[in-house]
Protein backbone atom coordinates (compact mmCIF):
# COMPACT_ATOMS: atom_id res chain seq x y z
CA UNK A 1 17.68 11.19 1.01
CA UNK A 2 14.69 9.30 2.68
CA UNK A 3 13.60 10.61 6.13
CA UNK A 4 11.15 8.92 8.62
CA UNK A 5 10.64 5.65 6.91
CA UNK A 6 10.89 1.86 8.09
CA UNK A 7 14.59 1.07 8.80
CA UNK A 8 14.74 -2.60 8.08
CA UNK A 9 17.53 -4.55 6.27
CA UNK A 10 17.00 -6.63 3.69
CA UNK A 11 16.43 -10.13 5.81
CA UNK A 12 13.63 -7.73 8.18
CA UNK A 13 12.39 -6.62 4.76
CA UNK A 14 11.68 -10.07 3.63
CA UNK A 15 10.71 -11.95 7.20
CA UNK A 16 7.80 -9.25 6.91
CA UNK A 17 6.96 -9.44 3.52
CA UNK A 18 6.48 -12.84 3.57
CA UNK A 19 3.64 -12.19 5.99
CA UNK A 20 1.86 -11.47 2.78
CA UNK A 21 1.87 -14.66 0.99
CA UNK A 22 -1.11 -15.79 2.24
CA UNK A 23 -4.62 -14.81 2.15
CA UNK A 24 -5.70 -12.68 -0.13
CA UNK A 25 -9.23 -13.06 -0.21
CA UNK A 26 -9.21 -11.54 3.66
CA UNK A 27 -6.72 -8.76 2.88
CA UNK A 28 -8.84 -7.62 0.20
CA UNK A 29 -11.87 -7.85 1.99
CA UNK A 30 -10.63 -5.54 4.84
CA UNK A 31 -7.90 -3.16 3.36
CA UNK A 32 -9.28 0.13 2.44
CA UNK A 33 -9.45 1.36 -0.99
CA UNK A 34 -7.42 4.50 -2.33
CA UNK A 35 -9.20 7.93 -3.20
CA UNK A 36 -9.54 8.47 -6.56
CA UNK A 37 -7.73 11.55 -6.52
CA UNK A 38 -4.62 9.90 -5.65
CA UNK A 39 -4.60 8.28 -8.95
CA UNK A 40 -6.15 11.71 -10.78
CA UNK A 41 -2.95 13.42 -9.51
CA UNK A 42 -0.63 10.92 -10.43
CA UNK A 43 -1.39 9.85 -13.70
CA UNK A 44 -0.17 12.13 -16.37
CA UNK A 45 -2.07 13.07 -19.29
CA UNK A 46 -1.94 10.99 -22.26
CA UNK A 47 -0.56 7.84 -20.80
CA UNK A 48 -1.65 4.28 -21.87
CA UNK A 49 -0.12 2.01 -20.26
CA UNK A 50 0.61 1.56 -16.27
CA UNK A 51 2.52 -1.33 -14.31
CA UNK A 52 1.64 -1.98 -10.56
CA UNK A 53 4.01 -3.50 -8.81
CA UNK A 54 3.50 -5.16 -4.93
CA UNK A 55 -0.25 -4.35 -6.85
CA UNK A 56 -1.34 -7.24 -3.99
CA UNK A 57 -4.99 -7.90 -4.68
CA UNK A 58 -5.68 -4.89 -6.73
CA UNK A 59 -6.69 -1.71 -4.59
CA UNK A 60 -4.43 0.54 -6.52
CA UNK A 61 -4.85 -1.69 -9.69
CA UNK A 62 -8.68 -0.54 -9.75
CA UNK A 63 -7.73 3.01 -9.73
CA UNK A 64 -5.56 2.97 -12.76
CA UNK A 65 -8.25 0.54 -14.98
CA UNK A 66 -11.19 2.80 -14.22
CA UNK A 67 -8.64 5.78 -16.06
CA UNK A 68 -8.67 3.67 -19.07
CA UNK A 69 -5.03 2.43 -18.49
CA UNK A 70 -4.02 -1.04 -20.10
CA UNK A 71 -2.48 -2.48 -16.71
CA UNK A 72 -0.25 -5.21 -16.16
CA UNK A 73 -0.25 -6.20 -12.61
CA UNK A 74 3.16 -7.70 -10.60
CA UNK A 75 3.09 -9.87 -7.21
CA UNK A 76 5.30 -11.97 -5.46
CA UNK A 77 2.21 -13.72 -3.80
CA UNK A 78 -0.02 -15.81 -6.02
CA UNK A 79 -2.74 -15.88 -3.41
CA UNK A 80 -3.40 -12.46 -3.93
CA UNK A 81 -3.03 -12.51 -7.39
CA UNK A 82 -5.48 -15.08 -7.40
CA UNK A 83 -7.90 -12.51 -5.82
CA UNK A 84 -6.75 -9.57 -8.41
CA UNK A 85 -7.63 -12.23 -11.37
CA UNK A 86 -10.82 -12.43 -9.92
CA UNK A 87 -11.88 -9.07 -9.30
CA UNK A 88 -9.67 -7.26 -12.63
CA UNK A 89 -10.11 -10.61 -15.54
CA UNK A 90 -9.07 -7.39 -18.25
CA UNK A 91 -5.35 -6.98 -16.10
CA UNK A 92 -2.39 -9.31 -16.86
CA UNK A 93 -1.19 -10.54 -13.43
CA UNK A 94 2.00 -11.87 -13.14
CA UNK A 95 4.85 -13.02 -10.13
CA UNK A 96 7.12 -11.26 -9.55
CA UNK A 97 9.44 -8.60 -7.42
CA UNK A 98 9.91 -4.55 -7.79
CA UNK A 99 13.59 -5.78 -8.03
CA UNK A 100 12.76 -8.13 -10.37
CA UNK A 101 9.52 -7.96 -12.78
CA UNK A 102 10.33 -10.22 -15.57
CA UNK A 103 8.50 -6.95 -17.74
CA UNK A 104 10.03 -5.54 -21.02
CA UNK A 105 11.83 -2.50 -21.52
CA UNK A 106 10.37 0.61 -21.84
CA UNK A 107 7.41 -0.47 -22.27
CA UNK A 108 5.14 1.93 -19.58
CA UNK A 109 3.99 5.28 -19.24
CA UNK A 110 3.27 4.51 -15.53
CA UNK A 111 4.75 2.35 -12.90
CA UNK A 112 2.92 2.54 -9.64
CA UNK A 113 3.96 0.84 -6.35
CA UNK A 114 0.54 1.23 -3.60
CA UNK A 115 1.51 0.35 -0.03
CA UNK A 116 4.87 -1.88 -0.98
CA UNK A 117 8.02 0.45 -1.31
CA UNK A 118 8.91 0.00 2.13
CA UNK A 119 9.46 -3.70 1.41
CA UNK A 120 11.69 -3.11 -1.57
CA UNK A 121 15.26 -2.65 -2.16
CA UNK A 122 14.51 0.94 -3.39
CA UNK A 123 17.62 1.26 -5.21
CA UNK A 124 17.60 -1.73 -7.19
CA UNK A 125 13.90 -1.03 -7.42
CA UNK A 126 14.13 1.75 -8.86
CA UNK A 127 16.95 0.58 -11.56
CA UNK A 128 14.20 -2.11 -12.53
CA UNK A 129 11.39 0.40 -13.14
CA UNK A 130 13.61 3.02 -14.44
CA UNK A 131 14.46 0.14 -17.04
CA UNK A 132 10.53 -0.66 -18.27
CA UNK A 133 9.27 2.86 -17.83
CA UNK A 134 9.33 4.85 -21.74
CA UNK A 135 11.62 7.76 -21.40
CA UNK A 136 9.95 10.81 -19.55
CA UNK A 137 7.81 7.89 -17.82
CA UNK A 138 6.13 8.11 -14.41
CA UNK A 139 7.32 6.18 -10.94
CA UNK A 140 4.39 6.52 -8.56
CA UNK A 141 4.21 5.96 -4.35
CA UNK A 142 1.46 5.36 -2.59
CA UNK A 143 0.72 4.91 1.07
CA UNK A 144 -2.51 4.86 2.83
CA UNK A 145 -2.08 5.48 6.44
CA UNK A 146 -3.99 6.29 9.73
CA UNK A 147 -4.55 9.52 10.25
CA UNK A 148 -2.84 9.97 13.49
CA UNK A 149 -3.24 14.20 13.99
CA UNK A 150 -6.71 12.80 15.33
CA UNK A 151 -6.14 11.70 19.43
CA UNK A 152 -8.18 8.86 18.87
CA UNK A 153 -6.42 7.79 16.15
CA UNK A 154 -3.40 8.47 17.29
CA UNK A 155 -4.24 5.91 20.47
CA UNK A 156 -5.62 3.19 17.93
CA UNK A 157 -2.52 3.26 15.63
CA UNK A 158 -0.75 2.47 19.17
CA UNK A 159 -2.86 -0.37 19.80
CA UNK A 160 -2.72 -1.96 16.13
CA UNK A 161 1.24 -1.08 16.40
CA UNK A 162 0.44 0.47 12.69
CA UNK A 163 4.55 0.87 12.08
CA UNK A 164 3.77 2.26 8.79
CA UNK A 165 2.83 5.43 9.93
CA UNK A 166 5.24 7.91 8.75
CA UNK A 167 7.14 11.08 10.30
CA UNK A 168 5.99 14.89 8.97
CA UNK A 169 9.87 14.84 7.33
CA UNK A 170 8.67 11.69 5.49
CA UNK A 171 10.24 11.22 1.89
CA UNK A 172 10.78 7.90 0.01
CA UNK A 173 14.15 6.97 -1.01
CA UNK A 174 14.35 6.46 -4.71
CA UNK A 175 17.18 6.21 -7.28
CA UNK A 176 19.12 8.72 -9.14
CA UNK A 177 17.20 7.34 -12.82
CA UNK A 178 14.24 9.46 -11.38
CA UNK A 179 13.98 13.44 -11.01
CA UNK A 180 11.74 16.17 -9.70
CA UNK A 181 9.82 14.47 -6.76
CA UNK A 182 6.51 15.54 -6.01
CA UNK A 183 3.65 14.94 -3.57
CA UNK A 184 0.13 15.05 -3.00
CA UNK A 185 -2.21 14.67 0.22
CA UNK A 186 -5.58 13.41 0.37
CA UNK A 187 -7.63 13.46 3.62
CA UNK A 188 -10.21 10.88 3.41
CA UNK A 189 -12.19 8.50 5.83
CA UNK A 190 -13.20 4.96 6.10
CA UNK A 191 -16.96 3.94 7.20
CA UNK A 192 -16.30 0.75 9.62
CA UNK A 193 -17.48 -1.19 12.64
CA UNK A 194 -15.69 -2.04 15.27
CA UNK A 195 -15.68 -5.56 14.04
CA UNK A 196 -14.09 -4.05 10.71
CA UNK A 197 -11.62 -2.67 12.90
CA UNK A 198 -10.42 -6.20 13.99
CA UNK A 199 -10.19 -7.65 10.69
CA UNK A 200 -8.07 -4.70 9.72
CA UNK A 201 -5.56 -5.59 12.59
CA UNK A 202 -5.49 -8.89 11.60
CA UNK A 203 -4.36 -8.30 7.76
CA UNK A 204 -1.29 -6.11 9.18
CA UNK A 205 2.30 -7.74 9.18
CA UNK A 206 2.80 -7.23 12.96
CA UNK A 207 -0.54 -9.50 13.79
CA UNK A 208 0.82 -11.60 10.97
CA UNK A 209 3.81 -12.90 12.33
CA UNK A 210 3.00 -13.01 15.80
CA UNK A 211 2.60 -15.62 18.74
CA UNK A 212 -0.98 -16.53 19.73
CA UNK A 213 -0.37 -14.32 23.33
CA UNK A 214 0.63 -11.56 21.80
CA UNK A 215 -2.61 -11.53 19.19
CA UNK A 216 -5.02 -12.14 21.96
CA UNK A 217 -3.41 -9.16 23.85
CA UNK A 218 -3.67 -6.85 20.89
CA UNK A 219 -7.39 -8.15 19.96
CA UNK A 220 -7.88 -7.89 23.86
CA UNK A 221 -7.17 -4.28 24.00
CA UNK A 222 -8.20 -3.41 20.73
CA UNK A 223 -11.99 -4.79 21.98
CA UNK A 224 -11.52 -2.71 25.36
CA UNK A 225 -10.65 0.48 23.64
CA UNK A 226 -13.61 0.79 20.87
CA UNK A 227 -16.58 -0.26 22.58
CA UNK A 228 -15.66 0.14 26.59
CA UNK A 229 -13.38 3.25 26.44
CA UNK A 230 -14.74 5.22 23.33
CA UNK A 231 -18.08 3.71 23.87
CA UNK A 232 -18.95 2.16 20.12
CA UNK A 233 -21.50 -0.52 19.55
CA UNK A 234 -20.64 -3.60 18.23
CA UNK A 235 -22.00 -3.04 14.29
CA UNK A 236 -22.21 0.55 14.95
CA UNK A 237 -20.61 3.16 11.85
CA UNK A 238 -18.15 5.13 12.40
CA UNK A 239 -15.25 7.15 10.03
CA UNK A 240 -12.03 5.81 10.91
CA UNK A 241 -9.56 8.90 9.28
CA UNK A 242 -6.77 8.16 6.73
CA UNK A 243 -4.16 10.10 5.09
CA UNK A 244 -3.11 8.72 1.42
CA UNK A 245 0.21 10.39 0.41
CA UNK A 246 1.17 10.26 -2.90
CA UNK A 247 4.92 10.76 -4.39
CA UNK A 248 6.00 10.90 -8.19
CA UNK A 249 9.21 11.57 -10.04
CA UNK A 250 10.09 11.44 -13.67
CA UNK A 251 12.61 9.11 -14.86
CA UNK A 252 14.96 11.32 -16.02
């Protein structure tokens, strides 16, 4: 049974979602990437094929064409498939749900889903990718997150209201077509600028969808906090820290 996760029904699920629909082009300017042992772990030997589904604009997508996968790529948002078909030309993007692919049956080795789960129905979710994964086929989950163990970090996530930071008893829900889950944990960091910073805040769901007070109070604070209380330069480097965990069960 999942522990520590988002609790959000299926309306809250979508109202935030939705926050997604729209550009692309900034989200995959300022998102970070995945490490590429996240993918090394995952992946098992001999596969050929991957889906990735919520892939967005492709951070998780890159991971599993650099392996040599033949990927097809599923979005509800065209905007950011827009900027996937840009960046990936070899990938077949398509629109679609986790719920719902429009993909045919067991057709993949791999199905990956990169920073989405927690805005999928994960039972009907899985019953979909259960359905296009080849028997003995791989469901992967992906998260990047802050790495909040650091204080400073810890204080940022605060001030970003990063919701997606998970508990220590973290562990997705899936359905019963999957066994054996596993996970992985890679420690990485992000070179960025205080200005990257910003634009990261402003590609997250809770900036998003909110009022023009309440962004100008989170910006507002956010600018007090990096360069007057931790003392960083505007355009200066520094290593934000991330965690990337990585789940994946066979479908039985």
């Amino acid at each position: 049974m999942a522990r520590g996760g988002p609790k959000l029904d299926h309306g809250r699920r979508q109202e935030l979602g939705h926050s997604f629909q729209d550009g692309g082009e900034h989200y995959h300017r300022v998102r970070p990437g995945y490490p590429a042992d996240s993918a090394d772990w995952l992946i098992p030997a001999g596969s050929l094929t991957a889906a990735d589904l919520g892939a967005g604009t492709g951070k998780f997508t890159t991971l599993l064409v650099e392996r040599g996968l033949a990927v097809t790529a599923v979005d509800p948002s065209p905007d950011m498939l827009g900027q996937l078909r840009a960046d990936l030309p070899s990938v077949a993007a398509l629109e679609g749900t986790a719920e719902n692919t429009g993909l045919p049956a067991a057709a993949f080795d791999v199905v990956t889903v990169a920073q989405a789960w927690h805005w999928c129905d994960p039972l009907l979710a899985s019953a979909e990718i259960a359905r296009i994964l080849k028997t003995g086929g791989v469901l992967g989950l992906i998260w990047n997150q802050l790495d909040t163990s650091v204080p400073w970090v810890h204080r940022l996530s605060r001030i970003m209201h990063a919701g997606d930071v998970h508990k220590p008893d973290f562990r997705p829900r899936i359905g019963p077509e999957f066994t054996g889950l596993a996970s992985h944990l890679t420690r990485w960091e992000d070179p960025v600028t205080p200005g990257d910073v910003l634009e990261l805040v402003k590609s997250r769901s809770y900036y998003l969808r909110a009022n023009d007070a309440t962004r100008a109070k989170v910006t507002g604070n956010l600018d007090w906090y990096l360069h007057e209380h931790l003392g960083h330069a505007e355009g200066e480097q520094l290593l934000l820290p991330y965690l990337t965990q990585t789940w994946r069960a066979a479908k039985a």
